[in-house]
PDB file of N, CA and C in Angstrom:
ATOM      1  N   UNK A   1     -32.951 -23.640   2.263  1.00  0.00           N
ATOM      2  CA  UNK A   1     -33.005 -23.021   0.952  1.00  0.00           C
ATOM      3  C   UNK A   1     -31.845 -22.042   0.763  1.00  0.00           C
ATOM      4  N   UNK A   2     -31.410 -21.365   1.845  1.00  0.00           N
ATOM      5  CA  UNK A   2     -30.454 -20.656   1.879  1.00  0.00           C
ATOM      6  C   UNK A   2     -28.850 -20.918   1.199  1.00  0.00           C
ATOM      7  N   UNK A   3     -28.980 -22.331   1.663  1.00  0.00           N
ATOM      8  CA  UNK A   3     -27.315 -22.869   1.280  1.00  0.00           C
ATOM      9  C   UNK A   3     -27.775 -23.176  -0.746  1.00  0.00           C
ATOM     10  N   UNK A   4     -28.760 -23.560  -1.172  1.00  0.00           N
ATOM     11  CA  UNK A   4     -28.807 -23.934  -2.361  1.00  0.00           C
ATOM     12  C   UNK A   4     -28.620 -22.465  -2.994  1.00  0.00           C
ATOM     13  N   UNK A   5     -29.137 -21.723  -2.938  1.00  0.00           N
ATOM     14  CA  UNK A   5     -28.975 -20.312  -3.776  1.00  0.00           C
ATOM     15  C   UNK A   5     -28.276 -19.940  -3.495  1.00  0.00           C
ATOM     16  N   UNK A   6     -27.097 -19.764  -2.506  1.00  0.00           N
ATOM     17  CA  UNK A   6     -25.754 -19.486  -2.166  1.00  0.00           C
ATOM     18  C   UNK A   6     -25.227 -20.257  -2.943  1.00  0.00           C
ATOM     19  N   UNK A   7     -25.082 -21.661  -3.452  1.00  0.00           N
ATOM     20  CA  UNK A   7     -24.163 -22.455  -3.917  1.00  0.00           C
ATOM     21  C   UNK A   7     -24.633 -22.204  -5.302  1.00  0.00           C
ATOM     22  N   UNK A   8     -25.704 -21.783  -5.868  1.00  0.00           N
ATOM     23  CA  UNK A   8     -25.801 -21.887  -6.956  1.00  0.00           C
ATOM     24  C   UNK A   8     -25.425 -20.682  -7.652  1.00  0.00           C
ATOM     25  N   UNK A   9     -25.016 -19.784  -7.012  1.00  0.00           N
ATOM     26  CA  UNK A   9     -24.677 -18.487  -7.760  1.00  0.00           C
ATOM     27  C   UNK A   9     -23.483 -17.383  -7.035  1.00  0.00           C
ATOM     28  N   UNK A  10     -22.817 -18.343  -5.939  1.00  0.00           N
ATOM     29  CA  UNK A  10     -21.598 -17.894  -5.625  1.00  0.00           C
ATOM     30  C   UNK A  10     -20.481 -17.304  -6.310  1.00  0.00           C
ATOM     31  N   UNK A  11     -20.228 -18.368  -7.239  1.00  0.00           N
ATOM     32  CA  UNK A  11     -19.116 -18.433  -8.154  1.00  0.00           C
ATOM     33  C   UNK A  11     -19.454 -16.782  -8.650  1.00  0.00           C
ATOM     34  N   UNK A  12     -20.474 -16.319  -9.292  1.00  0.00           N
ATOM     35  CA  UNK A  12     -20.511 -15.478  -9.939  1.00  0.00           C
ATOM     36  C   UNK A  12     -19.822 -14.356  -9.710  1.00  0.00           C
ATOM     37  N   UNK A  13     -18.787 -13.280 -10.187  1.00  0.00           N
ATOM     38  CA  UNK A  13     -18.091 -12.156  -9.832  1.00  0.00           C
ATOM     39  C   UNK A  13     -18.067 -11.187 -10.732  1.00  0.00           C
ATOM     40  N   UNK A  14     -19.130 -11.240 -11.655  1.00  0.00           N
ATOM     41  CA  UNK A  14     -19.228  -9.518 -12.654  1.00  0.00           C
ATOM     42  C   UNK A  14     -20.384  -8.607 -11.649  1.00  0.00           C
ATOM     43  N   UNK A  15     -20.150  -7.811 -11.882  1.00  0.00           N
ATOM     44  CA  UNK A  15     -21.478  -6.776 -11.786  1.00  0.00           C
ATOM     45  C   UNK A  15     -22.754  -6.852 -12.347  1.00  0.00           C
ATOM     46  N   UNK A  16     -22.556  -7.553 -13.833  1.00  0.00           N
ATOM     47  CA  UNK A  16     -23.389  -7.602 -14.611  1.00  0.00           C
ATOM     48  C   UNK A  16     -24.322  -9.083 -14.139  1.00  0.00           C
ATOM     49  N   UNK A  17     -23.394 -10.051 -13.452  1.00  0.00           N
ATOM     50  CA  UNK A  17     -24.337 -11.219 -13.267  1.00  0.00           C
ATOM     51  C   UNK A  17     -24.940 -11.200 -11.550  1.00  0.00           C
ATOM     52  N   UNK A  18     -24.561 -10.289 -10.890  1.00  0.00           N
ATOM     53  CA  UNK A  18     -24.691  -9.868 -10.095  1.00  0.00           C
ATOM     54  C   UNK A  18     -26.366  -8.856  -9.643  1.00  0.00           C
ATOM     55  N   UNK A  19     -26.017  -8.452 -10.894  1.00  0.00           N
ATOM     56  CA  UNK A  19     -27.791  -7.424 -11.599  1.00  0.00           C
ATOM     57  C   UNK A  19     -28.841  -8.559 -11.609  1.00  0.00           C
ATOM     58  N   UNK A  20     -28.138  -9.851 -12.149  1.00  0.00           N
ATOM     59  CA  UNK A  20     -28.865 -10.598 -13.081  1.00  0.00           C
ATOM     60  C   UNK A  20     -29.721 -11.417 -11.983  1.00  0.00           C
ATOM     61  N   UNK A  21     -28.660 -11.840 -11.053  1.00  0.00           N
ATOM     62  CA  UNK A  21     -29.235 -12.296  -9.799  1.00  0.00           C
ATOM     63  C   UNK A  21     -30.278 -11.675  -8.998  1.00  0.00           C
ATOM     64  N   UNK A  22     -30.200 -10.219  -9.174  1.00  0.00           N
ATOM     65  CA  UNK A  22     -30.988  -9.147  -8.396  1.00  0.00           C
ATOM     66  C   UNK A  22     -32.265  -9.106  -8.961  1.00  0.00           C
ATOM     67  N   UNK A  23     -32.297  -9.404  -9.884  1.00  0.00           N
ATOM     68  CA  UNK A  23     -33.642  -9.268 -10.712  1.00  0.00           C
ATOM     69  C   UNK A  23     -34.343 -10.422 -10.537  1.00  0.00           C
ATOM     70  N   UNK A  24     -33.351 -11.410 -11.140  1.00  0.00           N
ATOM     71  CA  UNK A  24     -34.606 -12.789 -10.581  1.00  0.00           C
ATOM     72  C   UNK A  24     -35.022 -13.388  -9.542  1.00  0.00           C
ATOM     73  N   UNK A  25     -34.309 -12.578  -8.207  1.00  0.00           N
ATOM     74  CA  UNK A  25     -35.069 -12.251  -7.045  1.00  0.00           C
ATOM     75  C   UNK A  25     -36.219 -11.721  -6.618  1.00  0.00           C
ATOM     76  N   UNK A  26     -36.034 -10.314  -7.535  1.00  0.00           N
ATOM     77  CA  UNK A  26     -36.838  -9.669  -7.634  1.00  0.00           C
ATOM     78  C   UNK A  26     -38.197 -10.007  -7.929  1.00  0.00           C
ATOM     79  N   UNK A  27     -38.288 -10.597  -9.192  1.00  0.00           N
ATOM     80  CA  UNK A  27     -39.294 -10.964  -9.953  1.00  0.00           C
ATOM     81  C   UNK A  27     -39.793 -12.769  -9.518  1.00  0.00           C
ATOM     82  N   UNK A  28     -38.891 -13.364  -8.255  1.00  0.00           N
ATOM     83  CA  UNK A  28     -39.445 -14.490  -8.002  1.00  0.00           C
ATOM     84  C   UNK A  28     -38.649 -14.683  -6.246  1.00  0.00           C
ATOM     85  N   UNK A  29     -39.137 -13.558  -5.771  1.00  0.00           N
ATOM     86  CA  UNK A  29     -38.850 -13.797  -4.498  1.00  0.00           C
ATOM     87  C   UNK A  29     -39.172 -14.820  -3.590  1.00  0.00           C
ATOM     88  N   UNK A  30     -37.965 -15.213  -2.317  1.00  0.00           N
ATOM     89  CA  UNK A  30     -37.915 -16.165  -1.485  1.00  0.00           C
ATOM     90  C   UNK A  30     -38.403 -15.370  -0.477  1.00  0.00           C
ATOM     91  N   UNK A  31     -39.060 -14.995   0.263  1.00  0.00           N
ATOM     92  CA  UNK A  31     -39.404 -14.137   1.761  1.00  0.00           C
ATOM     93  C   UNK A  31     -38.255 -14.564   2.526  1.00  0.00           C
ATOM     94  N   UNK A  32     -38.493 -16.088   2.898  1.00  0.00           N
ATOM     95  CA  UNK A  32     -37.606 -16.699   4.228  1.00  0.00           C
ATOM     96  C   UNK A  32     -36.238 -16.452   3.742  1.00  0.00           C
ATOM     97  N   UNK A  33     -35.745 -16.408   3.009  1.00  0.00           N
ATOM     98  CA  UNK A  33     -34.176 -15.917   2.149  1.00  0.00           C
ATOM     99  C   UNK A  33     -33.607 -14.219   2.003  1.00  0.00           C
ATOM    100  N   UNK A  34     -35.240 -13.957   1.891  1.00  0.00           N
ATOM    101  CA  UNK A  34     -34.081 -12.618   1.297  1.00  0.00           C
ATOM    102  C   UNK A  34     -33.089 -12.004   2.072  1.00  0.00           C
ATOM    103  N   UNK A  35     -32.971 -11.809   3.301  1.00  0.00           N
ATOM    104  CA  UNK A  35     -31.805 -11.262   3.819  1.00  0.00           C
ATOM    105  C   UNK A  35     -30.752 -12.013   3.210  1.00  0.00           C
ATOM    106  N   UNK A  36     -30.832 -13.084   3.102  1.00  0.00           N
ATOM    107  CA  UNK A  36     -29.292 -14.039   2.417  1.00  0.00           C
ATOM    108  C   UNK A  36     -29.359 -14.078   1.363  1.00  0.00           C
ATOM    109  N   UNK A  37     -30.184 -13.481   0.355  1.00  0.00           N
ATOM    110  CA  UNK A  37     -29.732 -13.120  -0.897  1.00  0.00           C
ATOM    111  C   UNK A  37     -29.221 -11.880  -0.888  1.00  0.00           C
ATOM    112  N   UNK A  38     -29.894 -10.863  -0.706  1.00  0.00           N
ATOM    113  CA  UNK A  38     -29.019  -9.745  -0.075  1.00  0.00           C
ATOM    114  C   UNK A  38     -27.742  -9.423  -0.430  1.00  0.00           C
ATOM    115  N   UNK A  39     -27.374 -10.354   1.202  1.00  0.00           N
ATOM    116  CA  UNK A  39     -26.009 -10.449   1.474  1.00  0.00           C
ATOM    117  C   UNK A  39     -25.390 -11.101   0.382  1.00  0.00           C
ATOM    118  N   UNK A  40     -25.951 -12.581  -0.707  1.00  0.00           N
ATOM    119  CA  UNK A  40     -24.897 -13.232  -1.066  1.00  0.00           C
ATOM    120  C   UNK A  40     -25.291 -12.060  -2.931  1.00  0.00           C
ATOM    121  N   UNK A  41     -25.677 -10.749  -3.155  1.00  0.00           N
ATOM    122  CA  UNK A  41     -25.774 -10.442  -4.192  1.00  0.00           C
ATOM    123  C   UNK A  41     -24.825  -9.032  -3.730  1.00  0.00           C
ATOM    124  N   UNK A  42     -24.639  -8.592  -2.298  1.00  0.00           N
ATOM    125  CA  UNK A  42     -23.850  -7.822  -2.255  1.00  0.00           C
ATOM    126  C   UNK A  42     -22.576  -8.159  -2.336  1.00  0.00           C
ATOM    127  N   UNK A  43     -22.112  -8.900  -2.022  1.00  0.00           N
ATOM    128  CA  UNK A  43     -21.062 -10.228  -2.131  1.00  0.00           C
ATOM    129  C   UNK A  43     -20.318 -10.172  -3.474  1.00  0.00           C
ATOM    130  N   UNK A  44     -21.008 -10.431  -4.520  1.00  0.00           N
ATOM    131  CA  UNK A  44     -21.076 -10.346  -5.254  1.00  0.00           C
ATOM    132  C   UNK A  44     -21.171  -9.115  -6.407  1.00  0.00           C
ATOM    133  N   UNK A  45     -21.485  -7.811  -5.655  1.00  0.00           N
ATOM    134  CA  UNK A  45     -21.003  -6.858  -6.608  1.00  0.00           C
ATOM    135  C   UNK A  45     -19.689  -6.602  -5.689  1.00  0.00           C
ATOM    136  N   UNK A  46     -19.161  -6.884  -4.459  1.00  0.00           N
ATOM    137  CA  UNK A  46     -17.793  -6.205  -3.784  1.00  0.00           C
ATOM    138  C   UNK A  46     -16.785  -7.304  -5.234  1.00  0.00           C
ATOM    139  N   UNK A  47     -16.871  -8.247  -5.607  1.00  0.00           N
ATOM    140  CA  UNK A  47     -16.350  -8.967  -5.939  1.00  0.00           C
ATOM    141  C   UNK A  47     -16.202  -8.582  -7.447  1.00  0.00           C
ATOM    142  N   UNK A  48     -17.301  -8.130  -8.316  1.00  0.00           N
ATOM    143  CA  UNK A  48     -17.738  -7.815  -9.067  1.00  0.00           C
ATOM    144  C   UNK A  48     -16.723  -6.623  -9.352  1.00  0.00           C
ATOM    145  N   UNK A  49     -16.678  -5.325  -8.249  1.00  0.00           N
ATOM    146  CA  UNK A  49     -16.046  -4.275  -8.122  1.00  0.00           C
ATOM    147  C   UNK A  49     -14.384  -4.528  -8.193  1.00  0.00           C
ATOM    148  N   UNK A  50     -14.212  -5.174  -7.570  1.00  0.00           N
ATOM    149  CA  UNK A  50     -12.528  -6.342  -7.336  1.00  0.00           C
ATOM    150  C   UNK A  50     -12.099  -6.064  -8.914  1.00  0.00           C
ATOM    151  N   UNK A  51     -13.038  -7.292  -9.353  1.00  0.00           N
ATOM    152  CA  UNK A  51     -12.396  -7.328 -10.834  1.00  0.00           C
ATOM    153  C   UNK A  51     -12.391  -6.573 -11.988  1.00  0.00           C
ATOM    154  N   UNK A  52     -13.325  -5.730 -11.294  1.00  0.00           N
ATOM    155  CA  UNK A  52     -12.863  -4.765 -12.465  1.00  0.00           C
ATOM    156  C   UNK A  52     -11.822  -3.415 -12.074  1.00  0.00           C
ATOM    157  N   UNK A  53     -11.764  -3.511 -10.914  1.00  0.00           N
ATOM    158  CA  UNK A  53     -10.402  -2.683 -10.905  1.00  0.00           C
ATOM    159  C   UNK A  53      -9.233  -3.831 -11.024  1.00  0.00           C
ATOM    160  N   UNK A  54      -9.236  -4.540 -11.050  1.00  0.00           N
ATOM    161  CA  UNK A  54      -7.566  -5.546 -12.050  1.00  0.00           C
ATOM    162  C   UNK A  54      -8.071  -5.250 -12.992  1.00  0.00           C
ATOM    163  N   UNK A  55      -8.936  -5.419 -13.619  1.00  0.00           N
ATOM    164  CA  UNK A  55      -9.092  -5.177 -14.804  1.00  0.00           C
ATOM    165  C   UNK A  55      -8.196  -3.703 -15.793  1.00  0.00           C
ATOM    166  N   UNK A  56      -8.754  -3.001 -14.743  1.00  0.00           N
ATOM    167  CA  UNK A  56      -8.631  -1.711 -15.219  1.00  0.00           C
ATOM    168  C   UNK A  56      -7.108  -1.234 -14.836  1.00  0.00           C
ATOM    169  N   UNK A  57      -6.097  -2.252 -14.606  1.00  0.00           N
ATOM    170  CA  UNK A  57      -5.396  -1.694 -13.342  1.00  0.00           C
ATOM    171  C   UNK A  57      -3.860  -2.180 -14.311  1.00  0.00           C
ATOM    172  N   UNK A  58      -2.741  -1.866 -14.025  1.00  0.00           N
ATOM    173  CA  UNK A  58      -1.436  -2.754 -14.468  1.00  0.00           C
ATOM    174  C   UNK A  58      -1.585  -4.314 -14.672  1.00  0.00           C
ATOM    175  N   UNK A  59      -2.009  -4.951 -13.707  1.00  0.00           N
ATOM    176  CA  UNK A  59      -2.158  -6.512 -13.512  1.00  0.00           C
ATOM    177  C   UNK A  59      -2.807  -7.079 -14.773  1.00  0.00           C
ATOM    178  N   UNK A  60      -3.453  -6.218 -15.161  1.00  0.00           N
ATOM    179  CA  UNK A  60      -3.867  -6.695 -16.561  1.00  0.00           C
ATOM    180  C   UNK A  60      -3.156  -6.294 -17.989  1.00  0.00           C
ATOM    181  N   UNK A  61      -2.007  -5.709 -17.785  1.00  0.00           N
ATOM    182  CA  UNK A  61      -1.449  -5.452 -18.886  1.00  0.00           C
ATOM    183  C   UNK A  61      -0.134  -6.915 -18.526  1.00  0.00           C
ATOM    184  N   UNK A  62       0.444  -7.772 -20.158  1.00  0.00           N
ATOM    185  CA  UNK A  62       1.228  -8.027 -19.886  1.00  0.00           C
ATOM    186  C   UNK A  62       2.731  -7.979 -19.620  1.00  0.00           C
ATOM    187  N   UNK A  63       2.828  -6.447 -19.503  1.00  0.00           N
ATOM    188  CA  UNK A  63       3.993  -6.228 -19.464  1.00  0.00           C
ATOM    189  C   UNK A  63       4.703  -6.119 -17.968  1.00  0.00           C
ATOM    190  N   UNK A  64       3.451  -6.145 -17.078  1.00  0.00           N
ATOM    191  CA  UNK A  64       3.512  -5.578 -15.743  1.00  0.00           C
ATOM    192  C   UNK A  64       3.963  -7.553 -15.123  1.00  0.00           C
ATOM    193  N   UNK A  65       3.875  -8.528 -15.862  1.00  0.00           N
ATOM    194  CA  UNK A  65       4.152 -10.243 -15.600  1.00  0.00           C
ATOM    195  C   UNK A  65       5.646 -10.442 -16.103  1.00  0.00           C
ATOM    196  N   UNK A  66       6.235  -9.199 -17.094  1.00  0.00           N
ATOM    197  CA  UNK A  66       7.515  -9.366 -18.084  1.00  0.00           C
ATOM    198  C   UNK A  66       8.598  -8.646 -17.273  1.00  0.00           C
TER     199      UNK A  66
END
């Protein structure tokens, strides 16, 4: 079960879908999983955190590509 909920919500890299994941854990927990959701929702806010500092950062302006 581990590899399916890893694959199904890997991709994800906001903070916000990251919450989103946390909750419907929450509210429909795996026992035998949760350590690996956990991990793959902390994962996921480091990643989450990533993009929003580019975000926030030169790399996102286009003058910093010119």
């Amino acid at each position: 079960m581990d590899a399916v909920i890893v694959s199904s919500v890997c991709r994800f890299a906001t903070l916000e879908k990251a919450e989103e994941v946390n909750q419907y854990f929450s509210e429909h927990p795996i026992p035998s999983s949760a350590r690996r959701i956990s991990q793959t929702v902390e994962s996921m806010r480091v990643n989450g955190a990533l993009l929003e500092r580019v975000r926030n950062s030169d790399l996102n302006k286009d003058t910093y590509w010119h």
